[in-house]
Protein backbone atom coordinates (compact mmCIF):
# COMPACT_ATOMS: atom_id res chain seq x y z
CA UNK A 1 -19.86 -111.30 168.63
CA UNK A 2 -16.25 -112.36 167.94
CA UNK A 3 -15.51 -115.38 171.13
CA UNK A 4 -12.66 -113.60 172.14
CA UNK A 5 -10.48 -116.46 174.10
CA UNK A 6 -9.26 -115.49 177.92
CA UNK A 7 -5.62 -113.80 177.52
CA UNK A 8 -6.31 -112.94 173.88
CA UNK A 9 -5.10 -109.50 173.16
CA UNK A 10 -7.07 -106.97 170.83
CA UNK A 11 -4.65 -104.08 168.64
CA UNK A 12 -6.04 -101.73 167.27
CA UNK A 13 -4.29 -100.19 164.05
CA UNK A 14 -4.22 -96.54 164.03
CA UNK A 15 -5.12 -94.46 160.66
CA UNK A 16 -6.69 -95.86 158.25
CA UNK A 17 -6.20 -99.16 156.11
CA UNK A 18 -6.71 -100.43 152.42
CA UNK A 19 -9.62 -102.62 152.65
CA UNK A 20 -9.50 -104.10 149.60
CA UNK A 21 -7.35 -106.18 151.87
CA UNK A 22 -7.64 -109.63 152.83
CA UNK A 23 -6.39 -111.54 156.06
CA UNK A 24 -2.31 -112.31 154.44
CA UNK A 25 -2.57 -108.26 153.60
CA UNK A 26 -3.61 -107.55 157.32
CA UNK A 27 -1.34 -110.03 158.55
CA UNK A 28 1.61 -108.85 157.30
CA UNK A 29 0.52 -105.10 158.44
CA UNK A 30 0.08 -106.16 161.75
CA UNK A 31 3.49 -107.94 161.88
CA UNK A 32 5.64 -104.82 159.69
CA UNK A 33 3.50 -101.88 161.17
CA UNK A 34 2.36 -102.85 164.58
CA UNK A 35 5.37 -105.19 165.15
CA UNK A 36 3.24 -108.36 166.86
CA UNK A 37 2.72 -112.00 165.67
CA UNK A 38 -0.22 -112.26 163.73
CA UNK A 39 -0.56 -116.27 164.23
CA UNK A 40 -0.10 -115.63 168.06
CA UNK A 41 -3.77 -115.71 168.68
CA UNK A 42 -4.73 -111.90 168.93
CA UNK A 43 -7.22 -109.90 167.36
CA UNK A 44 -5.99 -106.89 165.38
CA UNK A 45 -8.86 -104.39 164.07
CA UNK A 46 -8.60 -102.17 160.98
CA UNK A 47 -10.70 -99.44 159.96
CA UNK A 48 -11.13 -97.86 156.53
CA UNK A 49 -10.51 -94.15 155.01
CA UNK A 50 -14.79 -93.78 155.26
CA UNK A 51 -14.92 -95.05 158.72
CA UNK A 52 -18.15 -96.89 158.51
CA UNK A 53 -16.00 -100.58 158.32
CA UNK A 54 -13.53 -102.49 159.88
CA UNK A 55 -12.06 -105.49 159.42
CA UNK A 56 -10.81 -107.91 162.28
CA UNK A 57 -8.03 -111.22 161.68
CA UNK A 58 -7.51 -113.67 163.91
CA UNK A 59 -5.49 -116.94 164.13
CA UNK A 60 -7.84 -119.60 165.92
CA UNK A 61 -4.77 -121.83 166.26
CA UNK A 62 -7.17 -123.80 163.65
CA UNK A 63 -6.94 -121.00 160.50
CA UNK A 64 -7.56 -117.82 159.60
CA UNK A 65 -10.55 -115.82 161.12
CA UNK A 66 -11.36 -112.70 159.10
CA UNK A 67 -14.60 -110.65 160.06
CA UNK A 68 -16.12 -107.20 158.79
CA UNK A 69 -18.54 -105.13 159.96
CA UNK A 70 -19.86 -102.14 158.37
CA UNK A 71 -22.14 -99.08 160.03
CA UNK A 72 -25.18 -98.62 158.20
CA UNK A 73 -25.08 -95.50 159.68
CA UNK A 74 -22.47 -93.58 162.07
CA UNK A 75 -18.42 -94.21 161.88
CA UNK A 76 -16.88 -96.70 163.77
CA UNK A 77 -14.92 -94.51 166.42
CA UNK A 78 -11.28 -94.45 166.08
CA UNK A 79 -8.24 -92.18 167.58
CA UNK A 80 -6.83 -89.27 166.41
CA UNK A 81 -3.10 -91.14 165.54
CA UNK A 82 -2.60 -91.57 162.34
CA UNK A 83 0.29 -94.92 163.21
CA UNK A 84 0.81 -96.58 165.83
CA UNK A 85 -1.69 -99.56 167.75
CA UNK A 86 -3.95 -98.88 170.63
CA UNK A 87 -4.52 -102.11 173.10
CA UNK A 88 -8.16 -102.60 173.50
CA UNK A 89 -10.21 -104.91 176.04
CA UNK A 90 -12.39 -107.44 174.46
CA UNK A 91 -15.07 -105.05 176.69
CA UNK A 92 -14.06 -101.92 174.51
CA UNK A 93 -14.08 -104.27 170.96
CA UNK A 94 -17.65 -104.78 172.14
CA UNK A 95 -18.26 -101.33 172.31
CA UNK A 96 -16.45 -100.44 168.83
CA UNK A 97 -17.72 -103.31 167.39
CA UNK A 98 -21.58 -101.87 168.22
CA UNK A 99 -20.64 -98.11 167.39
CA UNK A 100 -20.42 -96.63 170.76
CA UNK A 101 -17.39 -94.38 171.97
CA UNK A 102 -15.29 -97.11 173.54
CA UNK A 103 -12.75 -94.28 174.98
CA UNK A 104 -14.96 -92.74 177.19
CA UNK A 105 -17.85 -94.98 178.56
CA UNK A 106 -20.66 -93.57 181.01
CA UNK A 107 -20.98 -95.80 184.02
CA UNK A 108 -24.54 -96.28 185.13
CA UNK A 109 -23.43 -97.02 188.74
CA UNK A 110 -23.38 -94.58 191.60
CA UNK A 111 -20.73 -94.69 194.74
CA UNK A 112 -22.30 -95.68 197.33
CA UNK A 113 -22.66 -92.87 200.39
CA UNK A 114 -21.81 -93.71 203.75
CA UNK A 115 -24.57 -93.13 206.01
């Protein structure tokens, strides 16, 4: 799992992205398309045309961070926008990250009854 720092933001690029790509590429999508800082210590996630990987830069403060993951089976769920970023949790890039519908968790907890 990626250490995700307190206060570190995660974007998530809508539609799809080149992933022939490498982290100046990404960077300078995330700072043209999604308008944020790309050295300012956030994660920003890209997903391919296929859908079975993504890639995720990061500035450590140290260097460049740049991690993939790719499904061996399954699609890494995305949204419908085709532009655009989606704020994520570092709970829901968990999720993502392990293939599981991020937008729409089951809780296993009950509400407690009075009585």
């Amino acid at each position: 799992m990626i250490p995700v720092p307190a206060n570190t933001r995660v974007w998530l690029a809508a539609g799809v992205t080149d992933m022939r790509r490498g982290f100046a590429a990404l960077a300078a999508q995330a700072e043209t398309l999604l308008k944020q800082d790309p050295f300012a210590g956030h994660l920003f996630v890209f997903r391919g045309r296929r859908g079975d990987l993504v890639k995720v830069i990061w500035w450590d403060g140290q260097g460049a961070c740049l991690f993939v993951k790719r499904l061996e089976k399954g699609r890494f769920v995305w949204p419908a926008a085709t532009e655009g970023k989606v704020a994520l949790t570092p709970a829901q890039l968990a999720m993502l990250l392990e293939g599981i519908d991020w937008r729409a968790p089951q809780r296993s907890w009950r509400p407690l009854t009075a009585g």
